[in-house]
Each structure stands twice: as C-alpha cells, then as structure tokens.
PDB file of N, CA and C in Angstrom:
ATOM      1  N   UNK A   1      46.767   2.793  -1.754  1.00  0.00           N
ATOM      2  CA  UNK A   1      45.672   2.896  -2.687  1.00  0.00           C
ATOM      3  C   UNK A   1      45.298   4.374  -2.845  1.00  0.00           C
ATOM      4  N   UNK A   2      45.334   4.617  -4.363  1.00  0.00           N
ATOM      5  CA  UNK A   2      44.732   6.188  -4.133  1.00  0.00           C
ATOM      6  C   UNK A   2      43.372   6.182  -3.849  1.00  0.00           C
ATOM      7  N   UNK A   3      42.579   7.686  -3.894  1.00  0.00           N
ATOM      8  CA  UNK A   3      41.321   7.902  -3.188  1.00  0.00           C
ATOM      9  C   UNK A   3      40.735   7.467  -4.116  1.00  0.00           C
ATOM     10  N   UNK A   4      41.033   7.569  -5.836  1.00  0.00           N
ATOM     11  CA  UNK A   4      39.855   7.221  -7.071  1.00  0.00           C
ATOM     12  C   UNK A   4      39.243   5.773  -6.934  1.00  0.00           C
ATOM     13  N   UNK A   5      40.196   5.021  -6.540  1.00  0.00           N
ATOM     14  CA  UNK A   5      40.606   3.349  -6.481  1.00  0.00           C
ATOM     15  C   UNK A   5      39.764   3.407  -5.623  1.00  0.00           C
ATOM     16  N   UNK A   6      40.265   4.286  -4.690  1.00  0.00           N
ATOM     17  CA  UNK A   6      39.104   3.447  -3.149  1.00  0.00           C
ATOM     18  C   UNK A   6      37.402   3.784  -3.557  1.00  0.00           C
ATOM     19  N   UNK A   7      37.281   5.061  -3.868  1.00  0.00           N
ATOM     20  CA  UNK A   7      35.641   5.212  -4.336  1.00  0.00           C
ATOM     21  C   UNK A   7      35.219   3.917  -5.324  1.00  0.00           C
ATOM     22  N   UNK A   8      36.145   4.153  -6.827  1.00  0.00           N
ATOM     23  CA  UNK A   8      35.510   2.992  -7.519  1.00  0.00           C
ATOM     24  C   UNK A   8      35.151   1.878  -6.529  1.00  0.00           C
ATOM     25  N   UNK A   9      36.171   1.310  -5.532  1.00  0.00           N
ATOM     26  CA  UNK A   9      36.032   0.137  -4.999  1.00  0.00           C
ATOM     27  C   UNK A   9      34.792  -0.323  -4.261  1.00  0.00           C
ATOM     28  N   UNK A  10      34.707   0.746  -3.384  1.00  0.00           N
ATOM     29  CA  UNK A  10      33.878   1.087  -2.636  1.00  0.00           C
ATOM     30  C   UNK A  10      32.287   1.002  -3.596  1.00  0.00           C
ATOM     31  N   UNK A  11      32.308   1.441  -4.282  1.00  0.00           N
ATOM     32  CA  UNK A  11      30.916   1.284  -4.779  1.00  0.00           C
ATOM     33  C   UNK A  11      30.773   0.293  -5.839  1.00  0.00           C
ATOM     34  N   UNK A  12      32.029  -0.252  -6.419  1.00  0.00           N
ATOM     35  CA  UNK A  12      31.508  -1.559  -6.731  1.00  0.00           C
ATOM     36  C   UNK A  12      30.754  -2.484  -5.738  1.00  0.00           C
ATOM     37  N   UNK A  13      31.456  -2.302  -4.547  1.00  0.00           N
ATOM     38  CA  UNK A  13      30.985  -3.206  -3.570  1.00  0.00           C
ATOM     39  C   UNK A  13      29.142  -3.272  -3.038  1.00  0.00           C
ATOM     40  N   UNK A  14      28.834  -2.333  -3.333  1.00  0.00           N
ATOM     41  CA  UNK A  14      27.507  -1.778  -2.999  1.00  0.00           C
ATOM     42  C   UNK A  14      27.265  -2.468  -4.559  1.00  0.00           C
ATOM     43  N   UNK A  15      27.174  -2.318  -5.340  1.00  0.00           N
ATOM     44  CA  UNK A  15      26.805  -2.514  -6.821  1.00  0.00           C
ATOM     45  C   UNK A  15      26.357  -3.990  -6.485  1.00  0.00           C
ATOM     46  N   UNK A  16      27.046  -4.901  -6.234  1.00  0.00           N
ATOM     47  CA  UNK A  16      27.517  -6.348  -5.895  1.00  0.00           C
ATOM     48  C   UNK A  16      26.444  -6.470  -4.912  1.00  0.00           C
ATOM     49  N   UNK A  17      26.419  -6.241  -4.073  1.00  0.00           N
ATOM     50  CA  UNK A  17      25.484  -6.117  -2.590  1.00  0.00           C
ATOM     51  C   UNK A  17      23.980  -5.971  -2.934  1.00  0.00           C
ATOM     52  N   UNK A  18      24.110  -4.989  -4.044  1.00  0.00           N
ATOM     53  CA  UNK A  18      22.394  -4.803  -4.262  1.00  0.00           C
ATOM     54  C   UNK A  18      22.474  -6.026  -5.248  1.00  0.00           C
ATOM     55  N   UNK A  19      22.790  -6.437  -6.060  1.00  0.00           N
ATOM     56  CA  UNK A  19      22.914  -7.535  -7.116  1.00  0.00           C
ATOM     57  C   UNK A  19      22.590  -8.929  -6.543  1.00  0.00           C
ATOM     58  N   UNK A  20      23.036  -9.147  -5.253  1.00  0.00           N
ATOM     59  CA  UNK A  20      22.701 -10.279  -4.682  1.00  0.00           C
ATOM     60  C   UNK A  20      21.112  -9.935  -3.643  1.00  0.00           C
ATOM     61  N   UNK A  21      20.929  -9.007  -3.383  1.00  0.00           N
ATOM     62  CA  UNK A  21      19.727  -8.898  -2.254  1.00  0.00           C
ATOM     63  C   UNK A  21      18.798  -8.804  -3.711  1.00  0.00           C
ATOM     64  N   UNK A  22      19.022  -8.453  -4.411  1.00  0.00           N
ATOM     65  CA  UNK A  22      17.647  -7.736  -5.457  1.00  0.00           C
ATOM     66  C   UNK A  22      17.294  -8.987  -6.125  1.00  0.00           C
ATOM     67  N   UNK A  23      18.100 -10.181  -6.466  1.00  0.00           N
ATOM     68  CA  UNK A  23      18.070 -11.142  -6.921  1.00  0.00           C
ATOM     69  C   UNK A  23      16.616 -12.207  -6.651  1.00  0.00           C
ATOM     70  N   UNK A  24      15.840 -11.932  -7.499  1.00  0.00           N
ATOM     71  CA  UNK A  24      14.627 -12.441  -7.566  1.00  0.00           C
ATOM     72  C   UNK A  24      13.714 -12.279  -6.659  1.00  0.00           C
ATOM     73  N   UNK A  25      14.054 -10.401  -6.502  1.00  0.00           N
ATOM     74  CA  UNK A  25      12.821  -9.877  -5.653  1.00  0.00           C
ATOM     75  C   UNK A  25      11.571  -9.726  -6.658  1.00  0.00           C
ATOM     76  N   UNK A  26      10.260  -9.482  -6.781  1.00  0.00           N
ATOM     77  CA  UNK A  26       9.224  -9.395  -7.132  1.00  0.00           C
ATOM     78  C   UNK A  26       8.887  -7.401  -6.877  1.00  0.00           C
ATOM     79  N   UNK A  27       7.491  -7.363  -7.673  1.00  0.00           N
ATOM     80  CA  UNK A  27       7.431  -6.117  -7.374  1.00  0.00           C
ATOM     81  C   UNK A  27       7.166  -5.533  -6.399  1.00  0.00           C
ATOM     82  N   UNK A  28       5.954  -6.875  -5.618  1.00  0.00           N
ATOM     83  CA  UNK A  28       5.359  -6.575  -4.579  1.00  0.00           C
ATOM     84  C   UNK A  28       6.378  -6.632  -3.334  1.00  0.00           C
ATOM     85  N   UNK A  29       7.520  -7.353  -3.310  1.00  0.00           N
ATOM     86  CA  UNK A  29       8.693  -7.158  -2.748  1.00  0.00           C
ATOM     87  C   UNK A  29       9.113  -5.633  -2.154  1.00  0.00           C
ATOM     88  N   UNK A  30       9.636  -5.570  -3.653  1.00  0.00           N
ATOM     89  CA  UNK A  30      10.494  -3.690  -3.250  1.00  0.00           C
ATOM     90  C   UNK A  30       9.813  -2.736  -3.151  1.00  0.00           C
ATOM     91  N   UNK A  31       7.996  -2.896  -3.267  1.00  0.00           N
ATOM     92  CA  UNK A  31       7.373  -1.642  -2.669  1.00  0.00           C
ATOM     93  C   UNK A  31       6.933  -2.026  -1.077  1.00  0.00           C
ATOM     94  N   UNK A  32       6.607  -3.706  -0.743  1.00  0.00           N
ATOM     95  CA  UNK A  32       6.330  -3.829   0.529  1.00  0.00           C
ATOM     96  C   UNK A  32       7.175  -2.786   2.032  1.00  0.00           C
ATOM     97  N   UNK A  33       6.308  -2.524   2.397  1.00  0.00           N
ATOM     98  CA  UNK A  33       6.951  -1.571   4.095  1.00  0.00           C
ATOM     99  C   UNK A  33       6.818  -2.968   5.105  1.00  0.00           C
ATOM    100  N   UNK A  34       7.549  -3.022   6.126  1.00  0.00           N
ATOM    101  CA  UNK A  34       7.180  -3.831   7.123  1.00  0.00           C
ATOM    102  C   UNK A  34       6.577  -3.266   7.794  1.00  0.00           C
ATOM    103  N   UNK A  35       6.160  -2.068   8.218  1.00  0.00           N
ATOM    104  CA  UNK A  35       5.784  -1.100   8.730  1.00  0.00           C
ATOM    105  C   UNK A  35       5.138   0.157   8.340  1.00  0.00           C
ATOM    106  N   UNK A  36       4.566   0.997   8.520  1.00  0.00           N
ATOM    107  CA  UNK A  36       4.197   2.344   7.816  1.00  0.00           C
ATOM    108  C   UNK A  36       5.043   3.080   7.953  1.00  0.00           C
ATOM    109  N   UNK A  37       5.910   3.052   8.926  1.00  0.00           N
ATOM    110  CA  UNK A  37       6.756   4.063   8.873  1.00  0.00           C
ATOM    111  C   UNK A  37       8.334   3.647   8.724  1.00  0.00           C
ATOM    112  N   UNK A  38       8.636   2.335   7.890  1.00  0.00           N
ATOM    113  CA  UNK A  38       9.625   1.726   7.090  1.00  0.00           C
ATOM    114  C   UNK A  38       9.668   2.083   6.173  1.00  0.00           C
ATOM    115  N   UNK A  39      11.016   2.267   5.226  1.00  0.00           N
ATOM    116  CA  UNK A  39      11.142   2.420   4.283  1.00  0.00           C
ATOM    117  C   UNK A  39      10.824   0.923   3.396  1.00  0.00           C
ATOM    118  N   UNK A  40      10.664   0.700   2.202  1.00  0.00           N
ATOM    119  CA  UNK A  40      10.571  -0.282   1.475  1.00  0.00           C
ATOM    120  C   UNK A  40      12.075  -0.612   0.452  1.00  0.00           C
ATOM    121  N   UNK A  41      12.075  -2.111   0.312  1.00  0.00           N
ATOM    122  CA  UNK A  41      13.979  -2.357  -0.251  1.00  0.00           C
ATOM    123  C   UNK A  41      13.784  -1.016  -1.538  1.00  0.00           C
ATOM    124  N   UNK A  42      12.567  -1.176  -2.339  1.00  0.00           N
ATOM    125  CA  UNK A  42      13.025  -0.509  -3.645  1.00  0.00           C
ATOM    126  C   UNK A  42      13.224   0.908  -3.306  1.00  0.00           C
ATOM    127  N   UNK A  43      12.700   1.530  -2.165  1.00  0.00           N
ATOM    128  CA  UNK A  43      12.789   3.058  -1.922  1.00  0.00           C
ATOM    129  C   UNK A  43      14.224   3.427  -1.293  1.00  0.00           C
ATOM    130  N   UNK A  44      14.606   2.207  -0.942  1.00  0.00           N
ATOM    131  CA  UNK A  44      16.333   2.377  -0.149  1.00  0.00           C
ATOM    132  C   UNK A  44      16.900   2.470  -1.296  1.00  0.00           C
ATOM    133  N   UNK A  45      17.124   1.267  -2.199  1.00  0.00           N
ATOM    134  CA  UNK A  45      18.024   1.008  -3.308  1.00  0.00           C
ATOM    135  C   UNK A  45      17.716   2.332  -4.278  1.00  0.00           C
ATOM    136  N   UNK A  46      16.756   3.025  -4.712  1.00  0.00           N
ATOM    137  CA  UNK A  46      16.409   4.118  -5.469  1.00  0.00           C
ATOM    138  C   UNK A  46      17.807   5.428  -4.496  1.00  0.00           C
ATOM    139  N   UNK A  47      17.033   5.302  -3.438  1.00  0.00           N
ATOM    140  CA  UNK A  47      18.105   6.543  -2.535  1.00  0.00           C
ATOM    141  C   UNK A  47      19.550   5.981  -2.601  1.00  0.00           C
ATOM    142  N   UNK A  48      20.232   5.195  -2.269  1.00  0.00           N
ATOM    143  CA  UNK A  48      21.337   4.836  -2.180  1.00  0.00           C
ATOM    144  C   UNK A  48      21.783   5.152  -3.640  1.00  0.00           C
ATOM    145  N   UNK A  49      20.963   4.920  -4.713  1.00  0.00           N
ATOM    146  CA  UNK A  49      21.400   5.100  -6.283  1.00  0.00           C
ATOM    147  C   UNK A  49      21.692   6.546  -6.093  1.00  0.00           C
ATOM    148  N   UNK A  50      20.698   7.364  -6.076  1.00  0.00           N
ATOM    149  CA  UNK A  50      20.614   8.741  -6.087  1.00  0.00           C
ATOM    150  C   UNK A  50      21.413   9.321  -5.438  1.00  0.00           C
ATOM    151  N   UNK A  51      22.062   9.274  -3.617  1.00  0.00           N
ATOM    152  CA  UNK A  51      23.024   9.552  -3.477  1.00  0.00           C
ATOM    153  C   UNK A  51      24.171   9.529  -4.265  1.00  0.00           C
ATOM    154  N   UNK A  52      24.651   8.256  -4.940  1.00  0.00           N
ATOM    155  CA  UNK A  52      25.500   7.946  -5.318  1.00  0.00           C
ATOM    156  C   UNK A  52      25.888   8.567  -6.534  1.00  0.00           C
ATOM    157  N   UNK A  53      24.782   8.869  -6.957  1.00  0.00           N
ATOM    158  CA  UNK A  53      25.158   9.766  -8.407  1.00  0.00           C
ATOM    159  C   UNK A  53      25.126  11.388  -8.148  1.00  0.00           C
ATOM    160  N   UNK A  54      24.328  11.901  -6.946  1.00  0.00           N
ATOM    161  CA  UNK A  54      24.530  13.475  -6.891  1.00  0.00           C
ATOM    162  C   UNK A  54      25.977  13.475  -6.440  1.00  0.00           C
ATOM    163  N   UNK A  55      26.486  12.768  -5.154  1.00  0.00           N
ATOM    164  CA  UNK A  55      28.220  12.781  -4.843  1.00  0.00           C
ATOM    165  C   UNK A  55      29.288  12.573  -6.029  1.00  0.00           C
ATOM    166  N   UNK A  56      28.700  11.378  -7.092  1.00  0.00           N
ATOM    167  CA  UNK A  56      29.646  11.314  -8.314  1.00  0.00           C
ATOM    168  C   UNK A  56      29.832  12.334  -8.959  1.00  0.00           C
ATOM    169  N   UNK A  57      28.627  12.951  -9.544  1.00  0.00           N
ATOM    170  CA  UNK A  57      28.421  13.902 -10.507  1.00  0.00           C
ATOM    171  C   UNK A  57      29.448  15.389  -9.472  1.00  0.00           C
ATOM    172  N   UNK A  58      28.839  15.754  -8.223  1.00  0.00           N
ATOM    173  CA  UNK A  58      29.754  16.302  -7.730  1.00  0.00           C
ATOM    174  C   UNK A  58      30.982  16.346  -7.847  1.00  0.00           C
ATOM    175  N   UNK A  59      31.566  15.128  -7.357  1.00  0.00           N
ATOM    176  CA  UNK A  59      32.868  15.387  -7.567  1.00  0.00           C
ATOM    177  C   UNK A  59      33.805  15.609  -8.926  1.00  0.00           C
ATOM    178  N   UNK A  60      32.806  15.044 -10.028  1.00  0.00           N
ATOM    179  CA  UNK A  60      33.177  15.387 -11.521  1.00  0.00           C
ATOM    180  C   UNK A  60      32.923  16.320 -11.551  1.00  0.00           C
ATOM    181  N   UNK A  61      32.071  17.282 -11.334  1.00  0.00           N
ATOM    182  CA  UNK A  61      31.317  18.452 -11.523  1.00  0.00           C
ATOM    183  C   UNK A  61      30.948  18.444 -12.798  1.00  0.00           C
ATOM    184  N   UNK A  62      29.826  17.570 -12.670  1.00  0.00           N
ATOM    185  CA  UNK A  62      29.015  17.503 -14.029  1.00  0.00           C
ATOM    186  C   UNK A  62      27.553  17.271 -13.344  1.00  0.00           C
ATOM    187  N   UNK A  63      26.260  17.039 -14.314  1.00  0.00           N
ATOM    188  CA  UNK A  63      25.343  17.165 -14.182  1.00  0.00           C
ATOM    189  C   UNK A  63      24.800  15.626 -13.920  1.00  0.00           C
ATOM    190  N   UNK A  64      23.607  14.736 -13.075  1.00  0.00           N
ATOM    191  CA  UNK A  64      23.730  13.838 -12.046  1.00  0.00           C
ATOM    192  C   UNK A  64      23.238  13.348 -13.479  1.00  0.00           C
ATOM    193  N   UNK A  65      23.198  11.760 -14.222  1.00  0.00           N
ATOM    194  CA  UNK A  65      23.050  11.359 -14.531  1.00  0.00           C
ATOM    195  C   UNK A  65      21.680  10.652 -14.830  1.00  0.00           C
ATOM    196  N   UNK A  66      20.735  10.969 -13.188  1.00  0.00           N
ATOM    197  CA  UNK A  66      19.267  11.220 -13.083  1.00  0.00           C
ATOM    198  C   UNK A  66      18.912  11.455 -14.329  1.00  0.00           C
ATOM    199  N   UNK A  67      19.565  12.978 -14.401  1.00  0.00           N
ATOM    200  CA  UNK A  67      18.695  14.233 -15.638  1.00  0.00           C
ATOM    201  C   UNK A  67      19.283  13.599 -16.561  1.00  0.00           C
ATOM    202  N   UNK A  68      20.741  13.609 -17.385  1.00  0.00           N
ATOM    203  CA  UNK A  68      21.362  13.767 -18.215  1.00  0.00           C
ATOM    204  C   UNK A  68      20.719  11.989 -18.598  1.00  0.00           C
ATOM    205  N   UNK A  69      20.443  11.214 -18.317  1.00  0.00           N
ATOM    206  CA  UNK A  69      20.450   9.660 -18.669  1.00  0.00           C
ATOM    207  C   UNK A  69      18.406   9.662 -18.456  1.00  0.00           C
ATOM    208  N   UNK A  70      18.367  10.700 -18.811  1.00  0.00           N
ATOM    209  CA  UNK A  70      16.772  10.653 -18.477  1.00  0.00           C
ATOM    210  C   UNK A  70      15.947   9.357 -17.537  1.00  0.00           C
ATOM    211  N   UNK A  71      17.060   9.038 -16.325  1.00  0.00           N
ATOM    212  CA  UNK A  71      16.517   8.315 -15.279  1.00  0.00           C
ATOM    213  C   UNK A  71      15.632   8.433 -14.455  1.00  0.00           C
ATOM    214  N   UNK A  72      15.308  10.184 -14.387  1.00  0.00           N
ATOM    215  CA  UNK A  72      14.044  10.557 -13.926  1.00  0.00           C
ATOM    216  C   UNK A  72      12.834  10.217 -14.353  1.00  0.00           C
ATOM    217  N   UNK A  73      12.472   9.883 -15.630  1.00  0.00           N
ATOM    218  CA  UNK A  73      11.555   8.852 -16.325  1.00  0.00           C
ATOM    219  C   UNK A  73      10.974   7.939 -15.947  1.00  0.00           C
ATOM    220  N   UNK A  74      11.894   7.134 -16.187  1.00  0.00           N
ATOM    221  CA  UNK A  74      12.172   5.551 -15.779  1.00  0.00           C
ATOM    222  C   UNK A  74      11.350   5.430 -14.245  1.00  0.00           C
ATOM    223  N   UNK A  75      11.498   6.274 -13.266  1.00  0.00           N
ATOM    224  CA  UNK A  75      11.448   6.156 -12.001  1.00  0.00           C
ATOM    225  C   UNK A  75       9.895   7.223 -11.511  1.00  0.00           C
ATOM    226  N   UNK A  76       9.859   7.707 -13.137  1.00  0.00           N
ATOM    227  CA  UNK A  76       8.281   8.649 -12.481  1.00  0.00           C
ATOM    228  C   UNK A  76       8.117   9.716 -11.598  1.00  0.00           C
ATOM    229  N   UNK A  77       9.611  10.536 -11.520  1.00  0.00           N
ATOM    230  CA  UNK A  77       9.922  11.404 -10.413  1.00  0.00           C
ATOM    231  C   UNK A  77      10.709  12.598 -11.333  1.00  0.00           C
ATOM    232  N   UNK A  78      10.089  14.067 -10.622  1.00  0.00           N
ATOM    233  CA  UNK A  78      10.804  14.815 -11.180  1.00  0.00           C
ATOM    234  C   UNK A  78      12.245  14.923 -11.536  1.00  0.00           C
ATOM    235  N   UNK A  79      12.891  15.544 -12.467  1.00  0.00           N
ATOM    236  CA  UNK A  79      14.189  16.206 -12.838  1.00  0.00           C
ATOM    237  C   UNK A  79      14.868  17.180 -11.788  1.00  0.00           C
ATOM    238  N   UNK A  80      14.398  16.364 -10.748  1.00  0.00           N
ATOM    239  CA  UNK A  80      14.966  17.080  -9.437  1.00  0.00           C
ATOM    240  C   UNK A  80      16.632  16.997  -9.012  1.00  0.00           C
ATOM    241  N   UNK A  81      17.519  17.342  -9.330  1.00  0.00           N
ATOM    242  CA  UNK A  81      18.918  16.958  -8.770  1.00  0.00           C
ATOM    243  C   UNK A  81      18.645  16.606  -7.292  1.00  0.00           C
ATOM    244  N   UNK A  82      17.975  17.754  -6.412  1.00  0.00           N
ATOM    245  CA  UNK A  82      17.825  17.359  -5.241  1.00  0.00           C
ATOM    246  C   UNK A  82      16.946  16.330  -4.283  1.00  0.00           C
ATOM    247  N   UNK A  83      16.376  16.053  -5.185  1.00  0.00           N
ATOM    248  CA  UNK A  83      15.416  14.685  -5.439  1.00  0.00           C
ATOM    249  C   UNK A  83      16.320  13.355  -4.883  1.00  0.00           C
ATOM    250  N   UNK A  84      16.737  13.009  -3.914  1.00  0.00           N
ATOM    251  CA  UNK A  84      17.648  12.326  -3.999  1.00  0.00           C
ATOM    252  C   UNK A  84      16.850  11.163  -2.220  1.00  0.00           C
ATOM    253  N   UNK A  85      15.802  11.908  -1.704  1.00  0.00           N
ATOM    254  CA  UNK A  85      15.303  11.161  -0.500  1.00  0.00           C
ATOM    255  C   UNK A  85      15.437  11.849   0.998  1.00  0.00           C
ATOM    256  N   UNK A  86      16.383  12.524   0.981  1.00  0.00           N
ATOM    257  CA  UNK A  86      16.930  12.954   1.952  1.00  0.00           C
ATOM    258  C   UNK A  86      15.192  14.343   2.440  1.00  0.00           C
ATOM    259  N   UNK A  87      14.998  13.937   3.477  1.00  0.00           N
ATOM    260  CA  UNK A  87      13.377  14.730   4.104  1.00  0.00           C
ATOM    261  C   UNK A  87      12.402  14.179   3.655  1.00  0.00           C
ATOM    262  N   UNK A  88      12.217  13.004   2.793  1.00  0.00           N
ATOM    263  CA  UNK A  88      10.986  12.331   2.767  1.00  0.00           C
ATOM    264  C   UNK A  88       9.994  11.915   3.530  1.00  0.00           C
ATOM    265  N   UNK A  89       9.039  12.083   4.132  1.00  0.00           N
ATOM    266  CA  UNK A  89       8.366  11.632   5.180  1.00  0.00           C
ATOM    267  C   UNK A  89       7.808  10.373   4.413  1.00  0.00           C
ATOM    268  N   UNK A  90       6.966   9.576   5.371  1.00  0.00           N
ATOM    269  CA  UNK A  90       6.723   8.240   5.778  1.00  0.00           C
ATOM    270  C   UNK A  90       5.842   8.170   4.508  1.00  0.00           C
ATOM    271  N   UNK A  91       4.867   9.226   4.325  1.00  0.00           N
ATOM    272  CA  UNK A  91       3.889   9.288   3.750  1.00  0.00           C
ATOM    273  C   UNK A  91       4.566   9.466   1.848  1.00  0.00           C
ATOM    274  N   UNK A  92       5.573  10.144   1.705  1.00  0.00           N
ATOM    275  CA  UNK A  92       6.453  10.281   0.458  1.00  0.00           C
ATOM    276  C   UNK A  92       6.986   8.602   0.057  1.00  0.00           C
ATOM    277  N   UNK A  93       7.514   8.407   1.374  1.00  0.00           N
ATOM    278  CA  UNK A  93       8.329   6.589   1.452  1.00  0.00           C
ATOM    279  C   UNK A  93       6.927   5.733   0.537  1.00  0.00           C
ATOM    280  N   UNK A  94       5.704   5.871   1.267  1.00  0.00           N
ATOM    281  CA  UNK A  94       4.421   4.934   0.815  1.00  0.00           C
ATOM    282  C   UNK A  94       4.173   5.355  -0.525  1.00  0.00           C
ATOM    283  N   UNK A  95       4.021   6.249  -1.012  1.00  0.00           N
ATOM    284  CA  UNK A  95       4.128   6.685  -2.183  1.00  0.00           C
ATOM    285  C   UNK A  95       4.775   6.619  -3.147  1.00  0.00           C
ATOM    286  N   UNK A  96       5.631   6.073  -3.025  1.00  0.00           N
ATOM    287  CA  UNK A  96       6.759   5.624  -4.165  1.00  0.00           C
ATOM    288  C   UNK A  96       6.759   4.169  -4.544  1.00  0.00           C
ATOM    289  N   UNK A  97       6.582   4.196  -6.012  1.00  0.00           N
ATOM    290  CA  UNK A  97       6.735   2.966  -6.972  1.00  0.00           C
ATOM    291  C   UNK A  97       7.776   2.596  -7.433  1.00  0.00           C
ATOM    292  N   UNK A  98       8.524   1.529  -6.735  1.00  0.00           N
ATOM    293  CA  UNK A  98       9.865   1.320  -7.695  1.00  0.00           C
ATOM    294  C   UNK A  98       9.722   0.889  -8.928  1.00  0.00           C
ATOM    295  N   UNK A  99      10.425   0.746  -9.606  1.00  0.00           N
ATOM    296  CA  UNK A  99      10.586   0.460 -11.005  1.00  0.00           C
ATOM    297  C   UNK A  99      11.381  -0.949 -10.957  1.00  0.00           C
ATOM    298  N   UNK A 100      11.239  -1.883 -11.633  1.00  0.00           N
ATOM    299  CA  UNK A 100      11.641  -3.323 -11.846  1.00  0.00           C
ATOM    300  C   UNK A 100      12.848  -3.329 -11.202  1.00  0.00           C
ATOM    301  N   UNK A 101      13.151  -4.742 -10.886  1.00  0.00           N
ATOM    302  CA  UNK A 101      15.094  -4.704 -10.085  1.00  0.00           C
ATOM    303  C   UNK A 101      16.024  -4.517 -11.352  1.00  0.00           C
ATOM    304  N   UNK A 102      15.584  -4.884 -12.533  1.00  0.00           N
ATOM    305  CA  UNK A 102      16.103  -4.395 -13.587  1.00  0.00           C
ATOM    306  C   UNK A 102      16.693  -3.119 -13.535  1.00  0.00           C
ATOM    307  N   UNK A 103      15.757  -2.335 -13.950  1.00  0.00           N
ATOM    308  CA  UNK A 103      15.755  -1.029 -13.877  1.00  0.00           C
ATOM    309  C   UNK A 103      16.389  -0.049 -12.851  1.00  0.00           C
ATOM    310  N   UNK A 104      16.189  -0.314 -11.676  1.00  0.00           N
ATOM    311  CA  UNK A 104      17.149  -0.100 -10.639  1.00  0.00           C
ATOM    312  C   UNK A 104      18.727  -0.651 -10.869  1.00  0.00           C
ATOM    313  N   UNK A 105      19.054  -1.415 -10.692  1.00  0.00           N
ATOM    314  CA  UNK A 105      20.286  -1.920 -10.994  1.00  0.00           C
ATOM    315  C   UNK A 105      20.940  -1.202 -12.678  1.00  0.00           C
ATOM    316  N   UNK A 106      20.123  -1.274 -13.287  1.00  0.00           N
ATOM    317  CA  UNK A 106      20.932  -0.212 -14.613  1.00  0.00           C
ATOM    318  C   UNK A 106      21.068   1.009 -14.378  1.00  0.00           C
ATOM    319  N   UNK A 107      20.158   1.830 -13.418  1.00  0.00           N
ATOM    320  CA  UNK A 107      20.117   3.113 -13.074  1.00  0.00           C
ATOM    321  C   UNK A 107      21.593   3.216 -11.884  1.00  0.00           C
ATOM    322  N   UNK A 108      21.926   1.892 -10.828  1.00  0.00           N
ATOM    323  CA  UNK A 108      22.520   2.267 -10.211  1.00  0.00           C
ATOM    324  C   UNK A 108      23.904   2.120 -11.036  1.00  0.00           C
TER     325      UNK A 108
END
C-alpha cells in the first residue's frame, strides 16, 4: 500500500468513527465535561478536525481549510492556523461552544 492510500485510509476511518459516536448527540451532549478538567466530545472532535487539516494542508502545502473554507466562522474562533487546541487549558476546554454534529462532521 502506498503512504497516500494509507493516510486517505486512515482518516476515513476516523471520519466513520466520529459518524457513529456523534450520531444523535444533542447540544448539551458535546459541550457537557464529566469533569472540569475533561475535555467535552465536541471540543475533542473540533481538535481532532483541526489537527487533521493543519497536517493535510501541510503536507499539500497549502493553506488549512479552517481559513480558506471560512470554518473559522462556523466555529466562532479566530483565523488562527495555529488554533488547532494544542495548550488549551481547562478553563479554554469550558469555554468552547461546539457547533451542531452537523457542522462538525462537514468541517471534518
């Protein structure tokens, strides 16, 4: 298998994965924490998106789809490329509104 095959594959699989967990979550769902210092499903699935598109766009070497697909919008968060989750504290995690499972899932 070449490496392109295996990435596509690979993140179909995640695509699929969130498709079945997101499946008739609610809103109060994907912002709920079990904890204060848990992340919430919609703040994972947002990061896992965002990774996924700064590494894509990387390796195309093009610009993350965030900006260029005005997904930063949608999600109420700056035009940050680096915006992606990575140093968020607990208090950033509580603070964040996901956007419908809709909306997530088209973004991812």
């Amino acid at each position: 298998m070449e490496w392109r095959n295996l990435i596509i594959d690979g993140y179909g699989r995640v695509l699929d994965a969130l498709k079945e967990n997101l499946n008739g979550l609610t809103q109060k769902d994907l912002d709920w924490q079990p904890k204060p210092d848990c992340n919430s499903m919609g703040w994972l699935v947002w990061h896992i998106s965002r990774v996924q598109d700064a590494e894509i766009a990387g390796l195309m070497d093009e610009e993350q789809v965030w900006i260029t697909g005005g997904w930063h919008k949608k999600f109420k968060r700056p035009a940050d490329p680096d915006d992606i989750g990575f140093g968020h504290t607990s208090e950033d995690v509580a603070a964040f509104k996901s956007p419908d499972v809709k909306t997530q899932l088209a973004y991812h």
